[in-house]
PDB file of N, CA and C in Angstrom:
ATOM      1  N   UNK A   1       2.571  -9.606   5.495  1.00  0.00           N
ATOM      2  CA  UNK A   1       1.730  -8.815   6.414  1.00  0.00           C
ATOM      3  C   UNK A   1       0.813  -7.897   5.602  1.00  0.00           C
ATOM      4  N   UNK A   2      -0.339  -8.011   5.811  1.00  0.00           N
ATOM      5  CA  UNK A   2      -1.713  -7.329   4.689  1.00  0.00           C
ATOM      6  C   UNK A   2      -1.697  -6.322   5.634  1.00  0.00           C
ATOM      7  N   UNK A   3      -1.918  -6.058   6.781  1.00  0.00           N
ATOM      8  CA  UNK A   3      -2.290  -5.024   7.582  1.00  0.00           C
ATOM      9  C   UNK A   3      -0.896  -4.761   8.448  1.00  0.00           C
ATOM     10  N   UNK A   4      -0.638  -3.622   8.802  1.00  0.00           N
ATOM     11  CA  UNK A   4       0.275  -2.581   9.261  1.00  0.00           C
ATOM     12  C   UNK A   4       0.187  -2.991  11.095  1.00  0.00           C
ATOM     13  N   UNK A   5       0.815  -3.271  11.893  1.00  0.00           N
ATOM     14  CA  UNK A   5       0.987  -3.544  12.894  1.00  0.00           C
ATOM     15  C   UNK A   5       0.596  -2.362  13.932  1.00  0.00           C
ATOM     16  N   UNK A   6       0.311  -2.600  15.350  1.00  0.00           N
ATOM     17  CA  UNK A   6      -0.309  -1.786  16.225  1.00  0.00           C
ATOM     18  C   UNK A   6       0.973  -0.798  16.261  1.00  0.00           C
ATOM     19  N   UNK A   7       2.550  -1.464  16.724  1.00  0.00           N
ATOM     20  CA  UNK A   7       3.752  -0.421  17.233  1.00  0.00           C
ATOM     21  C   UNK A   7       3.956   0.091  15.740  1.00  0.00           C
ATOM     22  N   UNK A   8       3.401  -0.048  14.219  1.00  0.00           N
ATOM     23  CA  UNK A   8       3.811   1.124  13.305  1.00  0.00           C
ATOM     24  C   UNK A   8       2.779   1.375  13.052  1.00  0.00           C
ATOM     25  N   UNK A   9       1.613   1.416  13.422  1.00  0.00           N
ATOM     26  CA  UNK A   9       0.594   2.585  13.311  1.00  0.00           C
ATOM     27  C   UNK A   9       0.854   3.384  14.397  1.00  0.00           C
ATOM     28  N   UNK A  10       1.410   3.306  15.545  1.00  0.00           N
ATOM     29  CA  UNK A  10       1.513   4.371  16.916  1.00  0.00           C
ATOM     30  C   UNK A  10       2.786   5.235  15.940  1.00  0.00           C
ATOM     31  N   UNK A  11       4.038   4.615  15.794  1.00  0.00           N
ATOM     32  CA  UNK A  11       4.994   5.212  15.300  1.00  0.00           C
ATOM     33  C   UNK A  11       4.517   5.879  14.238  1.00  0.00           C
ATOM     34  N   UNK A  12       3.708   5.509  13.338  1.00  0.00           N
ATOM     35  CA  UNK A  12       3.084   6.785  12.194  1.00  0.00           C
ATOM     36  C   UNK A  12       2.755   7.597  12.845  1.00  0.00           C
ATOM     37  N   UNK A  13       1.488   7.685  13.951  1.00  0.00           N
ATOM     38  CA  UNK A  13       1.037   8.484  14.266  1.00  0.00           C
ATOM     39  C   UNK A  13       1.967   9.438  15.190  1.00  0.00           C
ATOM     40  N   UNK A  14       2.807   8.820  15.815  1.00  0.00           N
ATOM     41  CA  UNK A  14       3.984   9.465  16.816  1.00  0.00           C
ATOM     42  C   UNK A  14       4.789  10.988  15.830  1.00  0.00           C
ATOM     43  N   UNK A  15       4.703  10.076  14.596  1.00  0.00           N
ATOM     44  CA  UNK A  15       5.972  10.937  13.396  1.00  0.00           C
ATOM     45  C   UNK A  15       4.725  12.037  13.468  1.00  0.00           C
ATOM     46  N   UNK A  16       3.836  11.693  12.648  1.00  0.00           N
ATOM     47  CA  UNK A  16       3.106  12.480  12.330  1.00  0.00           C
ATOM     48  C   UNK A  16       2.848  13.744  12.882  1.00  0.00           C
ATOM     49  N   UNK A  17       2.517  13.574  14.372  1.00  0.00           N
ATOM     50  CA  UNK A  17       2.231  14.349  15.647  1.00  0.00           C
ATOM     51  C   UNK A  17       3.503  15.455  15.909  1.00  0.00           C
ATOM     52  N   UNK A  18       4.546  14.865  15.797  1.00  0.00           N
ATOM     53  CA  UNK A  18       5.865  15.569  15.814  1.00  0.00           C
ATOM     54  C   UNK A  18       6.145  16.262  14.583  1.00  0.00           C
ATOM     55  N   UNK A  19       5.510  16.042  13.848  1.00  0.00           N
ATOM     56  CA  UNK A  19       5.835  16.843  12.312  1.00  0.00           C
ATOM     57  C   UNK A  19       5.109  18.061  12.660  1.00  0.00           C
ATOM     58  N   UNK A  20       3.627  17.598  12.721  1.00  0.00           N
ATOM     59  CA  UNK A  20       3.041  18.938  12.841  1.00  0.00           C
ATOM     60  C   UNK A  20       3.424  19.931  14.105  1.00  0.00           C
ATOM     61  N   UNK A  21       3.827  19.790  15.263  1.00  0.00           N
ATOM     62  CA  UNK A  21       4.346  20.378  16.406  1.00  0.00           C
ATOM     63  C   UNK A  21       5.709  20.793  15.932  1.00  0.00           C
ATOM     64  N   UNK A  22       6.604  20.787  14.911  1.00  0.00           N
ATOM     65  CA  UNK A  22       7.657  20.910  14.486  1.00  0.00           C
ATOM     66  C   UNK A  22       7.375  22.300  13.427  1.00  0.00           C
ATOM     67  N   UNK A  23       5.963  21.873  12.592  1.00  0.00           N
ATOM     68  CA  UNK A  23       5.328  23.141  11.869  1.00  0.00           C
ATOM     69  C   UNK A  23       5.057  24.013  12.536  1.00  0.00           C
ATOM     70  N   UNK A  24       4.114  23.689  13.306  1.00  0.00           N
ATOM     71  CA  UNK A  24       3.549  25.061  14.422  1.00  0.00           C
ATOM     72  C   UNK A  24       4.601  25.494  15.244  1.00  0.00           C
ATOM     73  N   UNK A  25       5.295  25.037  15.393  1.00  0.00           N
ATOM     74  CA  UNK A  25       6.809  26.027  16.424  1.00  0.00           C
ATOM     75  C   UNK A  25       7.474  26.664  15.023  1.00  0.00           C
ATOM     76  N   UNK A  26       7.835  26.399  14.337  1.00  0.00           N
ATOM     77  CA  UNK A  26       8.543  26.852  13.204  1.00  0.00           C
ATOM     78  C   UNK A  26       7.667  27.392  12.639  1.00  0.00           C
ATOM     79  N   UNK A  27       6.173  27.668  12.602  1.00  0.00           N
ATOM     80  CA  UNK A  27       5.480  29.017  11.747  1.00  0.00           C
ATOM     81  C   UNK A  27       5.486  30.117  13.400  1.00  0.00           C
ATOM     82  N   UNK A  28       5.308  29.822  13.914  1.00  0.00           N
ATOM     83  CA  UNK A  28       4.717  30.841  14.999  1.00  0.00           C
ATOM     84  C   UNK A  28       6.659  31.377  15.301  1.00  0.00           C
ATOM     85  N   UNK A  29       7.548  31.104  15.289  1.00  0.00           N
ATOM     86  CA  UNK A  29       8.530  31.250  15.193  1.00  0.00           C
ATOM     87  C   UNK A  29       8.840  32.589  14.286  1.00  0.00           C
ATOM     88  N   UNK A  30       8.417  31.822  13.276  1.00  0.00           N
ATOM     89  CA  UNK A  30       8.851  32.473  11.639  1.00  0.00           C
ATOM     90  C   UNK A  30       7.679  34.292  11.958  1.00  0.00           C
ATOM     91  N   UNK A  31       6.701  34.155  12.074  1.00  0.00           N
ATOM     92  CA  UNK A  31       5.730  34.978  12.169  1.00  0.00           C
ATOM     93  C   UNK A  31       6.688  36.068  13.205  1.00  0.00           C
ATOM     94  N   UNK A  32       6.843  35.598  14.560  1.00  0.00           N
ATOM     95  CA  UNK A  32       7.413  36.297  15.616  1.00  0.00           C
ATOM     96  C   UNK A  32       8.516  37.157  15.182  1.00  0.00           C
ATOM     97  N   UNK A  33       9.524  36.644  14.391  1.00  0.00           N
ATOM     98  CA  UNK A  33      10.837  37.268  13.504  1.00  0.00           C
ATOM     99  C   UNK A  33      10.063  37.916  12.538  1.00  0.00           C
ATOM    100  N   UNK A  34       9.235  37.564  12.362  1.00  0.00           N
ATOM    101  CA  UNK A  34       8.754  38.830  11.028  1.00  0.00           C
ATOM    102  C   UNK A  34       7.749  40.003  11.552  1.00  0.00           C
ATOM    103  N   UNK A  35       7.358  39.496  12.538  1.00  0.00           N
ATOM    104  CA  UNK A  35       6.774  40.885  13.760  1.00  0.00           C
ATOM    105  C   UNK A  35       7.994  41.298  14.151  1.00  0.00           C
ATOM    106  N   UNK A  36       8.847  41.207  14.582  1.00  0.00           N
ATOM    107  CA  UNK A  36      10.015  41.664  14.915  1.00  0.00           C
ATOM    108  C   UNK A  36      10.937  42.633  13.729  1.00  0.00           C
ATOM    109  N   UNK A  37      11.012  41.921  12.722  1.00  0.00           N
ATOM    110  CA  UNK A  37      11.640  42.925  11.429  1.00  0.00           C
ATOM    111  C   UNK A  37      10.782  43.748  11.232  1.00  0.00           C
ATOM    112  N   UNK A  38       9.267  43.898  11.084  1.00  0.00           N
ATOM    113  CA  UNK A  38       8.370  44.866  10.779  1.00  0.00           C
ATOM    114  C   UNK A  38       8.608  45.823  11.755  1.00  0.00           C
ATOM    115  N   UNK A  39       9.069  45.571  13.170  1.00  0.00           N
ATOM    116  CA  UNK A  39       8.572  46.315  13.800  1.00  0.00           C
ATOM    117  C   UNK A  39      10.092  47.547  14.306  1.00  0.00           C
ATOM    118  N   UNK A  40      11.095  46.869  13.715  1.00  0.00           N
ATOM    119  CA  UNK A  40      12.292  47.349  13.415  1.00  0.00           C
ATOM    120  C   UNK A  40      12.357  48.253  12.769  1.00  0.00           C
ATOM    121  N   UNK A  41      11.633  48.049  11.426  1.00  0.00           N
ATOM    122  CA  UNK A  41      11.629  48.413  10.441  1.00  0.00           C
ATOM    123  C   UNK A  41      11.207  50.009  10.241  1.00  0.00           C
ATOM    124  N   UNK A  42       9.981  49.817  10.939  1.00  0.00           N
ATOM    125  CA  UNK A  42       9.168  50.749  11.063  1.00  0.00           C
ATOM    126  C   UNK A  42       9.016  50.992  12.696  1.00  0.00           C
ATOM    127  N   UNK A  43       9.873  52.078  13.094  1.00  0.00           N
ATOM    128  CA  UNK A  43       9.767  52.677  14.622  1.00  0.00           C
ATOM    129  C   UNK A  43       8.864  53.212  14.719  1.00  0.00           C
ATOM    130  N   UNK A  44       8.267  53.768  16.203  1.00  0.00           N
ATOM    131  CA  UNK A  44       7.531  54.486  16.703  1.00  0.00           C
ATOM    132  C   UNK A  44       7.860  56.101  16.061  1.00  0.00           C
ATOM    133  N   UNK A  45       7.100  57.006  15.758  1.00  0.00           N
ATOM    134  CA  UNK A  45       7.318  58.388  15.650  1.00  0.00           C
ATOM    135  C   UNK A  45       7.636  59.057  16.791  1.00  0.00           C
ATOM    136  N   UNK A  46       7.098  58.880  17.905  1.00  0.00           N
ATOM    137  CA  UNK A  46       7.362  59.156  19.322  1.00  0.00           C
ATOM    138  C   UNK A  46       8.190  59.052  19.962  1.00  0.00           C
ATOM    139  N   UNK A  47       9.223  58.780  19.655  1.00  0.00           N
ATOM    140  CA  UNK A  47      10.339  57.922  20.759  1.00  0.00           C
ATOM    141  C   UNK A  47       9.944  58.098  22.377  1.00  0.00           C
ATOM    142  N   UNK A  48       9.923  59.252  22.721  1.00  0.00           N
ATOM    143  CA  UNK A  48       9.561  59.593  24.196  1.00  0.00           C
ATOM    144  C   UNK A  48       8.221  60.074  24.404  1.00  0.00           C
ATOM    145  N   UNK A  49       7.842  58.507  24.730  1.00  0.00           N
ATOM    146  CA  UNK A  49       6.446  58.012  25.144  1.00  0.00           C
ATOM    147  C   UNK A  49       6.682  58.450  26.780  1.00  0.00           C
TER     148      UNK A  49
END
């Protein structure tokens, strides 16, 4: 087979698609926990807003 078939070019592209949707939940994730420790980290001066 010289050329790559229609059902494993979809399945590349399937993986592929899921990889990156696997990145972007797991950075925007990662970011959210680290807005979260920053924001732990460093309280308001105010408490009673």
């Amino acid at each position: 087979m010289t050329f790559p078939s229609p059902l494993l070019a979809s399945g590349f592209a399937l993986a592929a698609m899921a990889l990156l949707a696997l990145r972007f939940t797991a950075f925007t994730a990662f970011k959210r926990s680290l807005i979260k420790i920053c924001v732990n980290r460093h309280p308001p001066a105010n408490t009673k807003a």
